[in-house]
N, C-alpha and C. Protein backbone atom coordinates (compact mmCIF):
# COMPACT_ATOMS: atom_id res chain seq x y z
N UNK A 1 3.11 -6.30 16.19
CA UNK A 1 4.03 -6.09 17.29
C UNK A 1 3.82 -7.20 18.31
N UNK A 2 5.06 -7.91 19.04
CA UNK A 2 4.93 -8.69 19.55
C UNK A 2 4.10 -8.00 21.00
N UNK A 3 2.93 -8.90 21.53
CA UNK A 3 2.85 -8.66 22.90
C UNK A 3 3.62 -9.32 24.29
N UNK A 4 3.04 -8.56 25.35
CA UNK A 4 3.75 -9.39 26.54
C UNK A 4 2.80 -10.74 26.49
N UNK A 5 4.15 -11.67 27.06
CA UNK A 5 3.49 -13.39 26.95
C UNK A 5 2.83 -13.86 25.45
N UNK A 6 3.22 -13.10 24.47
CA UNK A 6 2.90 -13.98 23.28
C UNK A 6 3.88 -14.58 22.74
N UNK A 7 3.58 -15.97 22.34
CA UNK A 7 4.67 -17.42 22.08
C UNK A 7 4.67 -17.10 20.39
N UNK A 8 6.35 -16.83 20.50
CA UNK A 8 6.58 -16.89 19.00
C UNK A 8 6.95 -18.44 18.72
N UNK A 9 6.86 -18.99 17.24
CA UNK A 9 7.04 -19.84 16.46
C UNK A 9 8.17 -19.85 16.19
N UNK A 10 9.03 -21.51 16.49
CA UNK A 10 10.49 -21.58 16.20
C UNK A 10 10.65 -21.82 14.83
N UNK A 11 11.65 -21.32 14.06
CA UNK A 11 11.71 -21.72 12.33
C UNK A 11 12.83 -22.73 11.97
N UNK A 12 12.82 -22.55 10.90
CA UNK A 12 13.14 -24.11 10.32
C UNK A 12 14.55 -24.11 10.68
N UNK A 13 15.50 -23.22 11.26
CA UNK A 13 16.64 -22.88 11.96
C UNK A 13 16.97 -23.32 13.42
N UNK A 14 15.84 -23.54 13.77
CA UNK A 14 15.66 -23.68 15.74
C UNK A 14 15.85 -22.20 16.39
N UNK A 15 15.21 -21.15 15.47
CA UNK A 15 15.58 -19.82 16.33
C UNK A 15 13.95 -19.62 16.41
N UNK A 16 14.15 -18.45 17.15
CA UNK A 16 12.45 -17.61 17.45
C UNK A 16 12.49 -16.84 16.42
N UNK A 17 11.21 -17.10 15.97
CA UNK A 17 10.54 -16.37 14.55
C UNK A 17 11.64 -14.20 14.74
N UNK A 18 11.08 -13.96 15.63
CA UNK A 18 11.39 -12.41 15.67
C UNK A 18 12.58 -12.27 15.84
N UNK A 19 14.00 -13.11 16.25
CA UNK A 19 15.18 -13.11 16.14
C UNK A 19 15.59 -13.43 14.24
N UNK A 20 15.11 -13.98 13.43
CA UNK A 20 15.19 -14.44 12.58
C UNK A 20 14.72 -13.45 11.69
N UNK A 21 13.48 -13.39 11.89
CA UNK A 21 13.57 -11.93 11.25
C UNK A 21 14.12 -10.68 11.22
N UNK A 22 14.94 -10.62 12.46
CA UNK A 22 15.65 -9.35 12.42
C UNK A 22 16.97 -9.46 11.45
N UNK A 23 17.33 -10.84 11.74
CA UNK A 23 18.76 -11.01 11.21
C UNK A 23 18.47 -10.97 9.59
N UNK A 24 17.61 -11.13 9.19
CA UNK A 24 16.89 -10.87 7.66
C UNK A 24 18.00 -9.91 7.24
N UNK A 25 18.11 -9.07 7.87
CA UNK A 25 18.37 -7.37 7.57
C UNK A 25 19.70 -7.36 8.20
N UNK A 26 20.20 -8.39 8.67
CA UNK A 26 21.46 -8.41 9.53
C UNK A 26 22.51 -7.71 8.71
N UNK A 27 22.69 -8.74 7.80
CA UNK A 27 23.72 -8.68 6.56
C UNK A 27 23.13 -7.78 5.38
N UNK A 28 22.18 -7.03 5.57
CA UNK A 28 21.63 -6.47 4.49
C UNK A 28 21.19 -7.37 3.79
N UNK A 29 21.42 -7.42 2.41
CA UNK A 29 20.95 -8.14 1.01
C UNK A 29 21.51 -9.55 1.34
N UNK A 30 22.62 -9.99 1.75
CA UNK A 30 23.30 -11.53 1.87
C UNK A 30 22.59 -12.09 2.60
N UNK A 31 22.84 -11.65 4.03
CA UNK A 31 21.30 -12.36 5.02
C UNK A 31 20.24 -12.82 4.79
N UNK A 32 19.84 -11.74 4.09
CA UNK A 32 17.87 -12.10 3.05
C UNK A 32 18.02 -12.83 2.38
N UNK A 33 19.16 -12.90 1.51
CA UNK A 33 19.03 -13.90 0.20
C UNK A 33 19.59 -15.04 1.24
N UNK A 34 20.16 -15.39 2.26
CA UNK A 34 20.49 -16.99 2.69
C UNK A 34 19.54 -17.13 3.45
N UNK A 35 18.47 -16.26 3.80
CA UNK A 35 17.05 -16.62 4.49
C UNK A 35 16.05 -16.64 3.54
N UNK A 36 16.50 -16.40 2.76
CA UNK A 36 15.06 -16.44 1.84
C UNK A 36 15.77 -18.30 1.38
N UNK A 37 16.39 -18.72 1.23
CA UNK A 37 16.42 -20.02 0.22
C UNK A 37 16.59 -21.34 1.94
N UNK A 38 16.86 -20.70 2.52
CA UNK A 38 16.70 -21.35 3.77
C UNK A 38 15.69 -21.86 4.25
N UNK A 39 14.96 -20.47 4.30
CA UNK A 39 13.43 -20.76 5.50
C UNK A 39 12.72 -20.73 4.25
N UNK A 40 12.56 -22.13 4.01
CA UNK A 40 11.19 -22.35 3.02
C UNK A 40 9.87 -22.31 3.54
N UNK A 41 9.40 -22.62 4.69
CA UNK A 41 7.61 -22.08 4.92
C UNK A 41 7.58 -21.25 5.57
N UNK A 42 8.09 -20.53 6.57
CA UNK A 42 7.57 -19.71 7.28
C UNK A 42 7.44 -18.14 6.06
N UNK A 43 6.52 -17.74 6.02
CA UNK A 43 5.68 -16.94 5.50
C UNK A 43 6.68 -15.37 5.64
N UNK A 44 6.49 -15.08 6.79
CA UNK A 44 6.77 -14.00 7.78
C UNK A 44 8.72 -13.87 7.53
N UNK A 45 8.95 -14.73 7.80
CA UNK A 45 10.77 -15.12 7.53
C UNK A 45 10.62 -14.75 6.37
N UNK A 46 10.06 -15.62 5.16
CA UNK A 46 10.25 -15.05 3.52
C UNK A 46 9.88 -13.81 3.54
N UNK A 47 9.33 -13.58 3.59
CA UNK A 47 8.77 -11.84 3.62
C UNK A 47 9.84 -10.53 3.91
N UNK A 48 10.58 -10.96 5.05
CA UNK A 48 11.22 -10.52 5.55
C UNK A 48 12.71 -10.43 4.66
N UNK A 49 13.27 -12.02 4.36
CA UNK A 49 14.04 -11.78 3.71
C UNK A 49 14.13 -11.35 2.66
N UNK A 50 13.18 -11.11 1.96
CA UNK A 50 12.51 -10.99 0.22
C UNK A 50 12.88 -9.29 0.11
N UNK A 51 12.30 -8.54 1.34
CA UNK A 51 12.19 -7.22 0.91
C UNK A 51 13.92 -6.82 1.61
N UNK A 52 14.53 -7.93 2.19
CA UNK A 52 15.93 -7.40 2.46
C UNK A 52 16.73 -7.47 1.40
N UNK A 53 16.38 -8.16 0.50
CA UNK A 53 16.73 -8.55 -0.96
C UNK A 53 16.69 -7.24 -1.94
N UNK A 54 15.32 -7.03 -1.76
CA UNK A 54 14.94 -6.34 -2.97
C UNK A 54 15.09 -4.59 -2.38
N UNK A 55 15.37 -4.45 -1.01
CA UNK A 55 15.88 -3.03 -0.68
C UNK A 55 17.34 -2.61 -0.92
N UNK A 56 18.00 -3.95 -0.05
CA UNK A 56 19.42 -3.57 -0.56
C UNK A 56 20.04 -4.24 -1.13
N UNK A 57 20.04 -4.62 -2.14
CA UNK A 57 20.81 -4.63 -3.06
C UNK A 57 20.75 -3.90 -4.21
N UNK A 58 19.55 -3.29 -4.61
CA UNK A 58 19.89 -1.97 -5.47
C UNK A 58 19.96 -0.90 -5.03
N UNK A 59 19.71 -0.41 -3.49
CA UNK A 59 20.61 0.24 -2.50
C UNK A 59 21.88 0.25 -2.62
N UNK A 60 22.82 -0.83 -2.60
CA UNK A 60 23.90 -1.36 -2.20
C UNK A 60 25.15 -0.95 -3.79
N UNK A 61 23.88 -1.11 -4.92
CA UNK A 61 24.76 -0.91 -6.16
C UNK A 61 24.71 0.29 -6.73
N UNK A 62 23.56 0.75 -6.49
CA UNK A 62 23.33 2.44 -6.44
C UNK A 62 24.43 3.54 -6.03
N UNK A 63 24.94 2.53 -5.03
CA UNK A 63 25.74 3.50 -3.63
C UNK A 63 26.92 3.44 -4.17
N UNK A 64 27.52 2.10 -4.78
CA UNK A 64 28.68 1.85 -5.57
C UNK A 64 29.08 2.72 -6.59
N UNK A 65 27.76 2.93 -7.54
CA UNK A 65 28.02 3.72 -8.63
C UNK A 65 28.42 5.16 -8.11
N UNK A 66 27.57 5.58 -7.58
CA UNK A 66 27.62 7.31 -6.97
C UNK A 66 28.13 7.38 -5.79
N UNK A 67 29.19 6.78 -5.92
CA UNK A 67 30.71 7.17 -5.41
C UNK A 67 31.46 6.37 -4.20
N UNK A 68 30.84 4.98 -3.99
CA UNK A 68 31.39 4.01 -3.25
C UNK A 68 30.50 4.04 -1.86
N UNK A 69 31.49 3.36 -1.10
CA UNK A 69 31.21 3.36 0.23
C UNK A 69 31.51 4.74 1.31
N UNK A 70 30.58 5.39 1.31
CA UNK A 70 30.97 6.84 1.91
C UNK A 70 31.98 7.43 1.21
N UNK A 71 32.07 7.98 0.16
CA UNK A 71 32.62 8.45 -1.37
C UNK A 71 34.10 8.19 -1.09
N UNK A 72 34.33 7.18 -1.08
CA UNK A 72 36.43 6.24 -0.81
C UNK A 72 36.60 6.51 -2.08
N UNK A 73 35.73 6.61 -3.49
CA UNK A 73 36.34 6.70 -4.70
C UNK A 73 36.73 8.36 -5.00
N UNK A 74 37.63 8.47 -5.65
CA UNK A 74 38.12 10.13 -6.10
C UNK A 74 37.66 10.28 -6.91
N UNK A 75 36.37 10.88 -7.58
CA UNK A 75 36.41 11.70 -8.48
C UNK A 75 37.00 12.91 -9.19
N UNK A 76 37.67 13.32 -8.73
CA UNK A 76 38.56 14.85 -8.94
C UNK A 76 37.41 15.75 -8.42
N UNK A 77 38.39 17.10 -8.24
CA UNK A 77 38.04 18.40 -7.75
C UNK A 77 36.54 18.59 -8.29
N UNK A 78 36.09 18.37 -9.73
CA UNK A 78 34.83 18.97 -10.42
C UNK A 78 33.89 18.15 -9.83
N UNK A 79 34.13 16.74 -9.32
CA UNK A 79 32.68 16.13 -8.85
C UNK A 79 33.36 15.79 -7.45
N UNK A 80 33.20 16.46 -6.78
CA UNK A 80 33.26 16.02 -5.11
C UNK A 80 32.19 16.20 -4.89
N UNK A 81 31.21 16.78 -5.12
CA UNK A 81 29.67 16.64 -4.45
C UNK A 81 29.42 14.88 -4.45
N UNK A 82 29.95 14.39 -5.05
CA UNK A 82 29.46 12.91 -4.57
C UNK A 82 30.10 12.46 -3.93
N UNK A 83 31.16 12.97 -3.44
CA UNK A 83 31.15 12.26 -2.37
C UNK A 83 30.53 12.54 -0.94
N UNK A 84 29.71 14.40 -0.83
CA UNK A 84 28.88 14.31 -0.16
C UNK A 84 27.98 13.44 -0.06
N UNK A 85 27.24 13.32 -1.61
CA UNK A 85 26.13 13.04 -1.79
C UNK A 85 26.05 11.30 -1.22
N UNK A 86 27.41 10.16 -1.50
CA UNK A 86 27.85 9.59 -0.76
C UNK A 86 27.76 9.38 0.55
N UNK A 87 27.58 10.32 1.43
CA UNK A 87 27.92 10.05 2.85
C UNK A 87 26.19 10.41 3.09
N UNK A 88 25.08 11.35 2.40
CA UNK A 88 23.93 11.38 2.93
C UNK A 88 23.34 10.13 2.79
N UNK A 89 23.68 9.53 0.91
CA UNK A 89 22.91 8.31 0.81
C UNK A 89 23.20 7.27 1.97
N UNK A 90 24.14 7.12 2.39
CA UNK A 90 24.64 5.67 3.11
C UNK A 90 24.17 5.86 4.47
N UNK A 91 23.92 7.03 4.44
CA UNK A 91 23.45 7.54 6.37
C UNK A 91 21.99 7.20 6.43
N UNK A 92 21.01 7.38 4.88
CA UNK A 92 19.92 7.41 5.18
C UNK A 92 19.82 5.78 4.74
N UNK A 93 20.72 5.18 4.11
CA UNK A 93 20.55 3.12 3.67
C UNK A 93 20.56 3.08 5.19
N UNK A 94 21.43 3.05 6.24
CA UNK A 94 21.64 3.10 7.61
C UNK A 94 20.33 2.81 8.42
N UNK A 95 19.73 4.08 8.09
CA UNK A 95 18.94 4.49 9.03
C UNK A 95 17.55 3.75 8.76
N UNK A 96 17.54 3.28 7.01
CA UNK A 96 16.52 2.39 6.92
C UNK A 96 16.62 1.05 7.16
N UNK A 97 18.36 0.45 7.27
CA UNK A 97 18.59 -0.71 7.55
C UNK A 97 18.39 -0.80 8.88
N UNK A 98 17.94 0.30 10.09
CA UNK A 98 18.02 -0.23 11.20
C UNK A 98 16.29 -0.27 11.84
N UNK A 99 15.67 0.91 11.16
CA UNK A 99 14.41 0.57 11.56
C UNK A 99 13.86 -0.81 10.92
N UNK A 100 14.12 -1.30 9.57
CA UNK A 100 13.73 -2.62 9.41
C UNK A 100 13.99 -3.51 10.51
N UNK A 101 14.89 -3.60 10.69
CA UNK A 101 15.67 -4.88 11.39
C UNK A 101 14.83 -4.50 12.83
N UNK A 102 14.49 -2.93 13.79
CA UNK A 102 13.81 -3.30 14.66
C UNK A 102 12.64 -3.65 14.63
N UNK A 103 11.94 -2.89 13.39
CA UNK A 103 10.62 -3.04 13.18
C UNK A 103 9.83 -5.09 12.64
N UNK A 104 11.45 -5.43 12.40
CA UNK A 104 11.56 -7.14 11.94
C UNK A 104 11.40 -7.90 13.47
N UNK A 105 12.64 -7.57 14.53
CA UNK A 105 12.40 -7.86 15.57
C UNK A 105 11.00 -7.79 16.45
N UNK A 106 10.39 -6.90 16.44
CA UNK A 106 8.89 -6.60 17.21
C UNK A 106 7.79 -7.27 16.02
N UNK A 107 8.31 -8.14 15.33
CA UNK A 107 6.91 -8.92 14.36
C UNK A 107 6.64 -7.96 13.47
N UNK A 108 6.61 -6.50 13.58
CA UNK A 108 5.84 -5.47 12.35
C UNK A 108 5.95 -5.79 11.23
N UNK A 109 5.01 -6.46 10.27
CA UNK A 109 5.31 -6.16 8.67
C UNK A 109 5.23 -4.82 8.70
N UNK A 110 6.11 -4.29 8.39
CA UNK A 110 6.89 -3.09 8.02
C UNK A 110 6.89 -3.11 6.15
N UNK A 111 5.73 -3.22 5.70
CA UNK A 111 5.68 -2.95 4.26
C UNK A 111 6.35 -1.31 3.69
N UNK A 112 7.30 -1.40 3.24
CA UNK A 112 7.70 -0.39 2.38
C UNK A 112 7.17 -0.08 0.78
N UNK A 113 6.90 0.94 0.16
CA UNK A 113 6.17 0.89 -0.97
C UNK A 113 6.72 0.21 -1.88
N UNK A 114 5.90 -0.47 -3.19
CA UNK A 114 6.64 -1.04 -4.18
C UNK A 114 7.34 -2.03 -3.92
N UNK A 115 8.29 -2.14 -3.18
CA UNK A 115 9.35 -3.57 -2.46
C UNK A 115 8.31 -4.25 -1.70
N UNK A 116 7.48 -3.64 -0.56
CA UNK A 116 6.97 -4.42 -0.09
C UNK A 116 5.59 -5.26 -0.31
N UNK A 117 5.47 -5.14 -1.33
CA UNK A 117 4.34 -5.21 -2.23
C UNK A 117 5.14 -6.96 -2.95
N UNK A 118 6.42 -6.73 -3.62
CA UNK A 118 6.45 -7.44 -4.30
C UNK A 118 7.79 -8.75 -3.12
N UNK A 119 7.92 -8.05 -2.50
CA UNK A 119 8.34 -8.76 -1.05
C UNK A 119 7.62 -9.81 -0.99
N UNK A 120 6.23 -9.69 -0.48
CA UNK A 120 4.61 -10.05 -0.20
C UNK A 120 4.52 -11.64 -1.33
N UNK A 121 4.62 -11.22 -2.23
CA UNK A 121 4.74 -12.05 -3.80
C UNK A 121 5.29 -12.94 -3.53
N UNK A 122 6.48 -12.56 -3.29
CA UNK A 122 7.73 -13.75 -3.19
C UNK A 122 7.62 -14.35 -2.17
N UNK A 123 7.18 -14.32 -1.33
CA UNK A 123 7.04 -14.49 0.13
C UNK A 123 6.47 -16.19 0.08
């Protein structure tokens, strides 16, 4: 977590390290992947974009299959539960796309299991 009066590191962008990392997660999966091939050394930036990579986008195709973007696809009368099931998944992608992105902003490696492990790797 960033403290008061501690000097973040500008990246290979001309931005402040903790703005850069937030935007990791900006775009979801697109963001990460044009920060990950972007910011070649900074450590912390790869990291960041790596696990925005590897969260959503099989988030993102998951959500597609089982029933779109907040269930826009019709299944008929027999499967409308997905399109509940639709509106919980995308509330809780949401809710993890936003604590990343603050927890990116305040410096936290914010390791998530499994992703952030192999985040770390790629990094």
């Amino acid at each position: 977590m960033i403290k008061s009066g501690e000097h973040l590191t500008k990246t290979a962008l001309g931005l402040e390290e903790n703005i850069e990392a937030a935007l990791c997660y900006l775009g979801f999966w697109v963001t990460g992947l044009i920060f990950y091939f972007v910011e070649d050394k900074n450590k912390a930036i790869r990291f960041h974009a790596a696990q925005s990579v590897l969260v959503f986008l099989p988030l993102w195709i998951l959500g597609w299959i089982f029933g779109g973007f907040f269930g826009i696809f019709n299944y008929g009368p027999g499967l409308i539960f997905l399109g509940w099931i639709s509106w919980v998944f995308w509330a809780l992608v949401l809710i993890l796309w936003f604590v990343l992105m603050f927890k990116a902003y305040q410096m936290e490696k914010f390791k998530l299991p499994i992703v952030g492990d192999l985040a770390e790797k790629y990094a």
